[in-house]
N, C-alpha and C. Protein backbone atom coordinates (compact mmCIF):
# COMPACT_ATOMS: atom_id res chain seq x y z
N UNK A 1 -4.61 6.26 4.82
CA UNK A 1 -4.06 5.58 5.97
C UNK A 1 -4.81 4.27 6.18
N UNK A 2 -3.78 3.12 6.24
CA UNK A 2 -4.72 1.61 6.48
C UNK A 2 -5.47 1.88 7.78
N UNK A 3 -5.62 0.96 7.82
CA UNK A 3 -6.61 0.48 9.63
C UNK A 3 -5.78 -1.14 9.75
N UNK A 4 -5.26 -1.59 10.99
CA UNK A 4 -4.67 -2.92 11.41
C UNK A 4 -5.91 -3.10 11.48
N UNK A 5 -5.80 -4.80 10.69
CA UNK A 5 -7.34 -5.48 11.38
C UNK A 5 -6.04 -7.22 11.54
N UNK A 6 -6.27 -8.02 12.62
CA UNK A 6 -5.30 -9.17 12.26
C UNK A 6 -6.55 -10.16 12.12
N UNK A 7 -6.12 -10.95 11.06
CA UNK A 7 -7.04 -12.10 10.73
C UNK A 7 -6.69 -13.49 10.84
N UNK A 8 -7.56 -14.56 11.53
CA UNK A 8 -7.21 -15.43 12.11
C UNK A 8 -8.24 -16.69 11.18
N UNK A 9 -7.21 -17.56 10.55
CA UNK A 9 -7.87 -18.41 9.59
C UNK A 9 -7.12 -19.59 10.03
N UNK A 10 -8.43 -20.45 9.11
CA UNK A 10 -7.63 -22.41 9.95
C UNK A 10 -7.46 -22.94 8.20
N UNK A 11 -6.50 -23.85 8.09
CA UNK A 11 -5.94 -23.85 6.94
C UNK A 11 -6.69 -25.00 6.65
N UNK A 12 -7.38 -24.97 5.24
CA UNK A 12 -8.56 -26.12 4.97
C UNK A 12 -10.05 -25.37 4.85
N UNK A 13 -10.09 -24.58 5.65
CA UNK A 13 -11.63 -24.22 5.88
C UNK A 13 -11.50 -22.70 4.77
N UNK A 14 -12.71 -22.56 4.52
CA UNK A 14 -12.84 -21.65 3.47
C UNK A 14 -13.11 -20.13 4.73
N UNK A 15 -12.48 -19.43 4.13
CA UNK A 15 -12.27 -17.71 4.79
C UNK A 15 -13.27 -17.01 3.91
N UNK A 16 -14.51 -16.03 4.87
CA UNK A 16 -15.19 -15.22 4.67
C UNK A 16 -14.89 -13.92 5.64
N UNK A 17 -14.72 -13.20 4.63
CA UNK A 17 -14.33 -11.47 5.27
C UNK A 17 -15.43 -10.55 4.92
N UNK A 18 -16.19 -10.16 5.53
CA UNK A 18 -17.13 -9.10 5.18
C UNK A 18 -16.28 -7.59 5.71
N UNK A 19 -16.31 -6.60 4.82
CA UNK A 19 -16.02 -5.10 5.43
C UNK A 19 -17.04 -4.40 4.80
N UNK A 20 -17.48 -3.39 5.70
CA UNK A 20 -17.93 -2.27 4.92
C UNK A 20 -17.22 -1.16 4.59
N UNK A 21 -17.04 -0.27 3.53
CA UNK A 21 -16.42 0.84 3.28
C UNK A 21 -17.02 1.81 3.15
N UNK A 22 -16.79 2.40 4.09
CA UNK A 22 -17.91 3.95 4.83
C UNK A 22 -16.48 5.27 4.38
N UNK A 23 -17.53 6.68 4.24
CA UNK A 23 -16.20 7.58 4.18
C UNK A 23 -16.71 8.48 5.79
N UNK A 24 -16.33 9.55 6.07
CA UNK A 24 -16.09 10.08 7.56
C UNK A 24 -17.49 10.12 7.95
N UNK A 25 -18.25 10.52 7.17
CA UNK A 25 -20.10 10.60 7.20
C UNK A 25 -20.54 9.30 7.77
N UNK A 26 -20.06 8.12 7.58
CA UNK A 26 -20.38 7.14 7.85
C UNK A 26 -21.31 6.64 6.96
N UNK A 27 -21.35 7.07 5.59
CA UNK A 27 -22.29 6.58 4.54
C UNK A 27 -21.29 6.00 3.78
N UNK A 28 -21.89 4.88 2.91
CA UNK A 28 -21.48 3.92 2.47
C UNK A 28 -20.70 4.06 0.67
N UNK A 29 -19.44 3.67 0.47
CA UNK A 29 -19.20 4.53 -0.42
C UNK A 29 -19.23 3.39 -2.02
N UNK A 30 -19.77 3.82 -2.98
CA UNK A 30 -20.13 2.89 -3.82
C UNK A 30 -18.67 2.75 -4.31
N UNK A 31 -18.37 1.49 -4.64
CA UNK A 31 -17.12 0.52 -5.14
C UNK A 31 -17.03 0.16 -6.40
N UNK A 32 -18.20 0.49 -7.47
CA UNK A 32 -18.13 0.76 -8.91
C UNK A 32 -16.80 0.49 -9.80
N UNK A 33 -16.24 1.68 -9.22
CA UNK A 33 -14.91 2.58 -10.15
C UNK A 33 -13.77 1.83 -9.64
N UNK A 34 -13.90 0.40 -8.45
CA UNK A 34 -12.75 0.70 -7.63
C UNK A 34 -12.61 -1.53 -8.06
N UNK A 35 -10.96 -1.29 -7.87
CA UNK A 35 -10.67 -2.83 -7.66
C UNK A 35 -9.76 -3.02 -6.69
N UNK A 36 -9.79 -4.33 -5.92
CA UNK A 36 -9.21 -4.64 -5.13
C UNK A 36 -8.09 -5.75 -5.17
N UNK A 37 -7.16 -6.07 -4.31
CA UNK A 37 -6.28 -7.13 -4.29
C UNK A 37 -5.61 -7.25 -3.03
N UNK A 38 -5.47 -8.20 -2.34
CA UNK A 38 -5.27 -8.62 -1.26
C UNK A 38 -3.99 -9.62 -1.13
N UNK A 39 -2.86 -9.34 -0.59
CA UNK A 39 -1.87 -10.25 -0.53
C UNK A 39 -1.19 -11.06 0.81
N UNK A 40 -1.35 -12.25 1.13
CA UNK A 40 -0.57 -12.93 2.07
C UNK A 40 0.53 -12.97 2.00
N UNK A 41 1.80 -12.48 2.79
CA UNK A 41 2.65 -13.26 2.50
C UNK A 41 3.44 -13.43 3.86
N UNK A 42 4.87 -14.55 4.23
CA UNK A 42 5.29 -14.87 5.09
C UNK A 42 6.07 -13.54 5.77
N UNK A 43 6.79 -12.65 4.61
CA UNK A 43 7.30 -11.95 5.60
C UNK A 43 7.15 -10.27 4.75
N UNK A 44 7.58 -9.44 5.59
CA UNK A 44 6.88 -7.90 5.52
C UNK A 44 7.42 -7.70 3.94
N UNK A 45 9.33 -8.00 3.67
CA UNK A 45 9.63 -7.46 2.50
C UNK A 45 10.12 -8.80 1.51
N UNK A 46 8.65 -10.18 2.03
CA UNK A 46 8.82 -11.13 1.05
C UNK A 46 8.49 -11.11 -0.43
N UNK A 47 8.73 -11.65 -1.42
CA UNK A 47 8.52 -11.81 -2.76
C UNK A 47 7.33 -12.07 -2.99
N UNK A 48 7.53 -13.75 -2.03
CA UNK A 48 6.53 -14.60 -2.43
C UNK A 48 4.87 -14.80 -1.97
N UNK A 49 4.00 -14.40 -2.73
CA UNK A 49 2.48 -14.78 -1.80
C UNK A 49 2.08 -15.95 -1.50
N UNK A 50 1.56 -15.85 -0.39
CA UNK A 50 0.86 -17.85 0.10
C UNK A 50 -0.37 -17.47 -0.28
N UNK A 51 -0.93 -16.09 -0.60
CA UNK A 51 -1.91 -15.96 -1.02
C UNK A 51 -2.53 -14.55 -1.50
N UNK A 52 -3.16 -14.60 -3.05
CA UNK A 52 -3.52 -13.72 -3.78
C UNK A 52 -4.67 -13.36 -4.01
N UNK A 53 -5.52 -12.31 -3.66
CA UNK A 53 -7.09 -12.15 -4.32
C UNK A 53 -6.65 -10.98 -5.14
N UNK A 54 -8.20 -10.85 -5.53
CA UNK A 54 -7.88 -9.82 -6.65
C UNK A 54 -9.73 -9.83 -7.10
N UNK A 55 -9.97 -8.70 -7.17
CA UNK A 55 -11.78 -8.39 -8.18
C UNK A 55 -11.12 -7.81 -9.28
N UNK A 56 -12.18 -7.50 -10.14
CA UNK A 56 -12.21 -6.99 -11.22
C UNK A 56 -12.72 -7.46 -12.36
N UNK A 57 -12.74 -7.71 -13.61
CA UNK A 57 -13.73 -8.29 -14.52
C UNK A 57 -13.57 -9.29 -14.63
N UNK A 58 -12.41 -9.85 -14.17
CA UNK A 58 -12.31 -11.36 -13.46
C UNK A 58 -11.79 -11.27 -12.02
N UNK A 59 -12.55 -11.87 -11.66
CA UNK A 59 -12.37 -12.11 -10.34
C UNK A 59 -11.45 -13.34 -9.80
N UNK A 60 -10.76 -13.68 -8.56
CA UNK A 60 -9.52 -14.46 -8.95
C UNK A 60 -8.88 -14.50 -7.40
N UNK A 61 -8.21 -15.57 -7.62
CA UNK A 61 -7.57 -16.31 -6.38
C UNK A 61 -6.08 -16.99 -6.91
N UNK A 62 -5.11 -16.84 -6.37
CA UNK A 62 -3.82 -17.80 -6.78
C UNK A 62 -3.53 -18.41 -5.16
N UNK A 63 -2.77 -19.44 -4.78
CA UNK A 63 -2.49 -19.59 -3.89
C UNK A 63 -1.66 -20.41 -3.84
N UNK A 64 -0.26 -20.61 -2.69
CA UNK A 64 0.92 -21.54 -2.63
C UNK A 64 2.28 -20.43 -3.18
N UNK A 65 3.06 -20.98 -2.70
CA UNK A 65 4.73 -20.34 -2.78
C UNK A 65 4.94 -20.45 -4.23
N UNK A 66 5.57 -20.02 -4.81
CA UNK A 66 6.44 -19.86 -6.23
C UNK A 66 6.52 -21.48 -6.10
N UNK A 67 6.54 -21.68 -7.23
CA UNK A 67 6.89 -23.45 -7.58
C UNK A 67 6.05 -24.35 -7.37
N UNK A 68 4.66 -24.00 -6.18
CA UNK A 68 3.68 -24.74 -5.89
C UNK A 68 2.41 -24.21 -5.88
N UNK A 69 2.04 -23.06 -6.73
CA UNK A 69 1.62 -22.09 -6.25
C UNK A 69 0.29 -22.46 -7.54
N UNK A 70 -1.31 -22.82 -7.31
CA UNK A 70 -2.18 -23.33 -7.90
C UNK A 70 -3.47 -22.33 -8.33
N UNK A 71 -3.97 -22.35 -9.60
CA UNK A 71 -4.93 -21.53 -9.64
C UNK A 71 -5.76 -22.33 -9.72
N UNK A 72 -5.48 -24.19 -10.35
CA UNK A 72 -6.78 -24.66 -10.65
C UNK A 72 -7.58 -25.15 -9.26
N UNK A 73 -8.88 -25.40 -9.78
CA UNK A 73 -9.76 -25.92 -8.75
C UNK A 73 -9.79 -25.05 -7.41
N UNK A 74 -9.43 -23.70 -7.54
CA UNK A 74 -9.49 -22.77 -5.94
C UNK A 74 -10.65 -22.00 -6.37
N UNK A 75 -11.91 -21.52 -5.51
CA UNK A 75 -12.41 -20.78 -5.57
C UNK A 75 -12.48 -19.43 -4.35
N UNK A 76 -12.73 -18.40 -4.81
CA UNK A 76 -12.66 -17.40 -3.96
C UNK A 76 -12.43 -15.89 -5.09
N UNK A 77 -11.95 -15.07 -3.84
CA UNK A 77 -11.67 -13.92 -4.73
C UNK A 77 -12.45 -12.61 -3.47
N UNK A 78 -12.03 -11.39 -4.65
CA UNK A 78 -12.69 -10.13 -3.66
C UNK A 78 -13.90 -9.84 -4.58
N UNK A 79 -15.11 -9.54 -3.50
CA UNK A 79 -16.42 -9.00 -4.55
C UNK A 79 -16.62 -7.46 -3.90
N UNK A 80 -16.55 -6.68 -4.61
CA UNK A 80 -17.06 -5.59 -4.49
C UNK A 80 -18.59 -4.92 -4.49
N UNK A 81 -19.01 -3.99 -3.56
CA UNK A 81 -20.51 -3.75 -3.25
C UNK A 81 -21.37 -5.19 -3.38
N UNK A 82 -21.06 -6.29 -2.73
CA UNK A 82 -21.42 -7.16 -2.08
C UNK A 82 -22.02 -7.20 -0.32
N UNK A 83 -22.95 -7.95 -0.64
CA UNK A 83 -23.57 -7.94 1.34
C UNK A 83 -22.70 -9.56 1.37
N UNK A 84 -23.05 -9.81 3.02
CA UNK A 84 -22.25 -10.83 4.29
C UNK A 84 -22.13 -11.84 3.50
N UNK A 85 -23.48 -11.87 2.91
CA UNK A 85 -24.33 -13.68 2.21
C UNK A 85 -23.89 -14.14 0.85
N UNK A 86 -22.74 -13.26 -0.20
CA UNK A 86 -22.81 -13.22 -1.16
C UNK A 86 -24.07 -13.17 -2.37
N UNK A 87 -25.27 -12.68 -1.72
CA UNK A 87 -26.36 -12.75 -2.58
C UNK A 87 -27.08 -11.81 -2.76
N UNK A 88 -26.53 -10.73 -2.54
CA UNK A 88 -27.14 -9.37 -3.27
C UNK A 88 -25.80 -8.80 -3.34
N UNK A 89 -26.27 -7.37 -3.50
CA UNK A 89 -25.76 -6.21 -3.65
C UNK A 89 -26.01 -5.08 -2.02
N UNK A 90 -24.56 -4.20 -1.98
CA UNK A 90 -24.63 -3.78 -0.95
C UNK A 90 -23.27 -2.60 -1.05
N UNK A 91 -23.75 -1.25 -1.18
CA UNK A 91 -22.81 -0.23 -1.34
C UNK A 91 -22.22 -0.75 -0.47
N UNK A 92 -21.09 -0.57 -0.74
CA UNK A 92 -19.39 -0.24 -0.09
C UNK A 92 -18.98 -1.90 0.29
N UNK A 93 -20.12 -2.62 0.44
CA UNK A 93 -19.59 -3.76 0.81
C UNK A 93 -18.30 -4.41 0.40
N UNK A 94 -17.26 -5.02 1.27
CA UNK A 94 -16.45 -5.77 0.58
C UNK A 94 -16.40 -6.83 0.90
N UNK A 95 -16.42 -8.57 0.23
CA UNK A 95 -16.60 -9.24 0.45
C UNK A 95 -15.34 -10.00 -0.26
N UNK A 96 -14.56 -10.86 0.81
CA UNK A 96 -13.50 -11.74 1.07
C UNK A 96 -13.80 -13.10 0.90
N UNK A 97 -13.18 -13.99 -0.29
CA UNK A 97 -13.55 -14.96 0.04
C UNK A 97 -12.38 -16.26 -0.71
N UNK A 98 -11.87 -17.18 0.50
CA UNK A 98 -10.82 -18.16 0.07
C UNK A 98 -11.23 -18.91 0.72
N UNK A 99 -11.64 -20.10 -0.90
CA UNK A 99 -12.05 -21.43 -0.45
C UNK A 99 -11.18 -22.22 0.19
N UNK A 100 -11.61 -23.62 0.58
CA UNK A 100 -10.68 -24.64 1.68
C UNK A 100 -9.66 -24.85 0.61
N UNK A 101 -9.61 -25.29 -0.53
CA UNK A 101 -8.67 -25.67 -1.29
C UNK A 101 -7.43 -24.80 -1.03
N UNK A 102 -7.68 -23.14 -1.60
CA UNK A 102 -6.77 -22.30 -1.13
C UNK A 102 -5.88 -22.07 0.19
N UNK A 103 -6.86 -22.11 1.49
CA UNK A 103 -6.41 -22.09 2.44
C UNK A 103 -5.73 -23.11 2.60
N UNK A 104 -5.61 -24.48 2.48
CA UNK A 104 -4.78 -25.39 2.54
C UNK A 104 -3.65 -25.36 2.12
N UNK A 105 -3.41 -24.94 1.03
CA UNK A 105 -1.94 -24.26 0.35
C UNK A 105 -1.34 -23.17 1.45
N UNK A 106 -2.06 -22.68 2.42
CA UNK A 106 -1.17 -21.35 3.25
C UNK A 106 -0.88 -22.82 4.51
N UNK A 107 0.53 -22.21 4.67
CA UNK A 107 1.64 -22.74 6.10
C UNK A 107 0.79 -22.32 7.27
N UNK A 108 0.88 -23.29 8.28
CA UNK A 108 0.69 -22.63 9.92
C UNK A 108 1.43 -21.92 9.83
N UNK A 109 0.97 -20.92 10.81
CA UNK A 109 1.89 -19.69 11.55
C UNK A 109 1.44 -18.35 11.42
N UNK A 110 2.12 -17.52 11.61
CA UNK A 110 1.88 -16.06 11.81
C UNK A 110 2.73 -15.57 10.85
N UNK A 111 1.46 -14.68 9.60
CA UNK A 111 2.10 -13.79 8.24
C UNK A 111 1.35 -12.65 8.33
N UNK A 112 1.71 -11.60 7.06
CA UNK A 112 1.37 -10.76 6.95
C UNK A 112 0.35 -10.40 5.86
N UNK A 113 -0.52 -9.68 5.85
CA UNK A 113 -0.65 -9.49 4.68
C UNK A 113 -1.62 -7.79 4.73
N UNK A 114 -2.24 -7.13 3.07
CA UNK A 114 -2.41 -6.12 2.90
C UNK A 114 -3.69 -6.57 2.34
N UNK A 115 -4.73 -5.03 1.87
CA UNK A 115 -5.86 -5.49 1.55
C UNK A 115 -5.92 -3.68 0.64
N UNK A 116 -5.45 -3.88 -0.69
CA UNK A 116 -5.68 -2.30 -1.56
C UNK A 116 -6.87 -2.04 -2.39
N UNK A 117 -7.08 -0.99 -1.96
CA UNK A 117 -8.30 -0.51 -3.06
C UNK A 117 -7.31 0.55 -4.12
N UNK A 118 -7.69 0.24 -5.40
CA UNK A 118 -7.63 1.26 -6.80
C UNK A 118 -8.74 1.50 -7.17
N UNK A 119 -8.78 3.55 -7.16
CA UNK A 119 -9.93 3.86 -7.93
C UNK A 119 -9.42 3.84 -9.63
N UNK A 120 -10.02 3.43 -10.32
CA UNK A 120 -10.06 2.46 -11.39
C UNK A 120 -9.22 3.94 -12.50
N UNK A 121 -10.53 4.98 -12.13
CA UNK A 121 -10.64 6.21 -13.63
C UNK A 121 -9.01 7.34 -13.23
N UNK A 122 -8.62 7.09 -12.01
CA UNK A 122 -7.06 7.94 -12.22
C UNK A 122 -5.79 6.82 -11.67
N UNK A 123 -6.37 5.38 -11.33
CA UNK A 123 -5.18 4.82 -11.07
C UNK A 123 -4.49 4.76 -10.18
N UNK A 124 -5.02 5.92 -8.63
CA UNK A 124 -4.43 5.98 -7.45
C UNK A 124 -5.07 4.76 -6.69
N UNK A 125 -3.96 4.37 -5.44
CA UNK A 125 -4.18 3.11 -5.04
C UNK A 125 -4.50 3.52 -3.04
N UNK A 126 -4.91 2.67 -2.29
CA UNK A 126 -5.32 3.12 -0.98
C UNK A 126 -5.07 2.08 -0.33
N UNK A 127 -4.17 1.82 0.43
CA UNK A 127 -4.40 0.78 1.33
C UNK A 127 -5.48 0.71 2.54
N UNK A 128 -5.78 -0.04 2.61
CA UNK A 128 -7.35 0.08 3.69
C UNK A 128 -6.81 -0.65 4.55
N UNK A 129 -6.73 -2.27 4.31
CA UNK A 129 -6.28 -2.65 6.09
C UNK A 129 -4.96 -3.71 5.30
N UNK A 130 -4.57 -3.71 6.96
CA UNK A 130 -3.02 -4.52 7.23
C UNK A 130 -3.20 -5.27 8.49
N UNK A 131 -2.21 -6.34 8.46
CA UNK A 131 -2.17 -6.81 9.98
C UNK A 131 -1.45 -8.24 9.84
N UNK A 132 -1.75 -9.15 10.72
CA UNK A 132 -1.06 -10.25 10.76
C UNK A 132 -2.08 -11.01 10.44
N UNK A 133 -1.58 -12.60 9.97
CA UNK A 133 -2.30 -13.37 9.28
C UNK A 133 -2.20 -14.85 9.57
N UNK A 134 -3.00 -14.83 10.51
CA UNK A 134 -2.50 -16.52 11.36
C UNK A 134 -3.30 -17.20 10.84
N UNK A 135 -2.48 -18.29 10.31
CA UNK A 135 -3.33 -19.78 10.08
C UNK A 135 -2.94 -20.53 11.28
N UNK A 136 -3.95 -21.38 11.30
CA UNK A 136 -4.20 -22.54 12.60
C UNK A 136 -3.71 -23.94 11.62
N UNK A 137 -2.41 -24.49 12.03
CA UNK A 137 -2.85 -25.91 11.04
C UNK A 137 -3.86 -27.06 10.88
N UNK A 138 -3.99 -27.22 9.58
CA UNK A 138 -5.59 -28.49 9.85
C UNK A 138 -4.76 -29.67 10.25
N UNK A 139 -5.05 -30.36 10.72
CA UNK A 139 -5.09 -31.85 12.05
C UNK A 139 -5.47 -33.08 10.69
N UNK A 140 -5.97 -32.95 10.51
CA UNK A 140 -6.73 -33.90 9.29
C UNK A 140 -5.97 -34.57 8.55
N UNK A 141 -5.87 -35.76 8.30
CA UNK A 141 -4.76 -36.76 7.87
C UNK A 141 -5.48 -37.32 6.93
N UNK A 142 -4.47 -36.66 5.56
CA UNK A 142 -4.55 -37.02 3.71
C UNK A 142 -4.64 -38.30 3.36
């Protein structure tokens, strides 16, 4: 079962998401075995993502609509058993991260998006959180 979390980002500025992933014990559950991927998109049963993460042995970011949609020069992605700072290590940690480049490619307004964990060794998938996904537009004149 997910958890709603709604996340509130300004388009331009780079997005940092820290979660921890605890099981009912409240101990921290190692993320080893597990990959993640995270999808923006405008509407619940849209096609298209304004925005893609993804961990795993590459780690990875896409961002922009079908037709405009850029991998070069974006940095970001999901890190797994990561702490806040990106500079250690930290069971269960999950760490969110879309640079300004990326975020600039996402529209003002209010979207949706998901955030899945796969344990890797049988292939079952978990959604962890959901919610709405507001960008603020940047003001800043190109």
């Amino acid at each position: 079962m997910s958890v709603r979390y709604d996340i509130n980002a300004n388009q331009g500025e780079t997005l940092n998401l820290h979660i921890l992933y605890t099981d009912t014990d409240d101990s921290s559950i190692d993320l080893s075995s597990y990959v993640a991927e995270m999808n923006v998109k405008r509407f619940l049963l849209g096609s298209e993502n304004l925005l893609h993460l993804f961990s795993g042995t590459t780690v990875g970011i896409t961002a922009g609509i079908t037709g405009h949609s850029s991998t070069g020069g974006l940095t970001g992605g999901i890190f797994l058993n990561r702490n806040a700072g990106n500079t250690g290590s930290q069971t269960g940690g999950i760490l969110i991260i879309a640079g300004s480049t990326a975020t600039s490619y996402i529209p003002g307004g209010v979207h949706l998006y998901n955030l899945d964990l796969k344990y890797t060794p049988t292939g079952s998938t978990s959604r962890l959180l959901d919610g709405r996904f507001e960008c603020s537009d940047e003001v800043t004149f190109r």
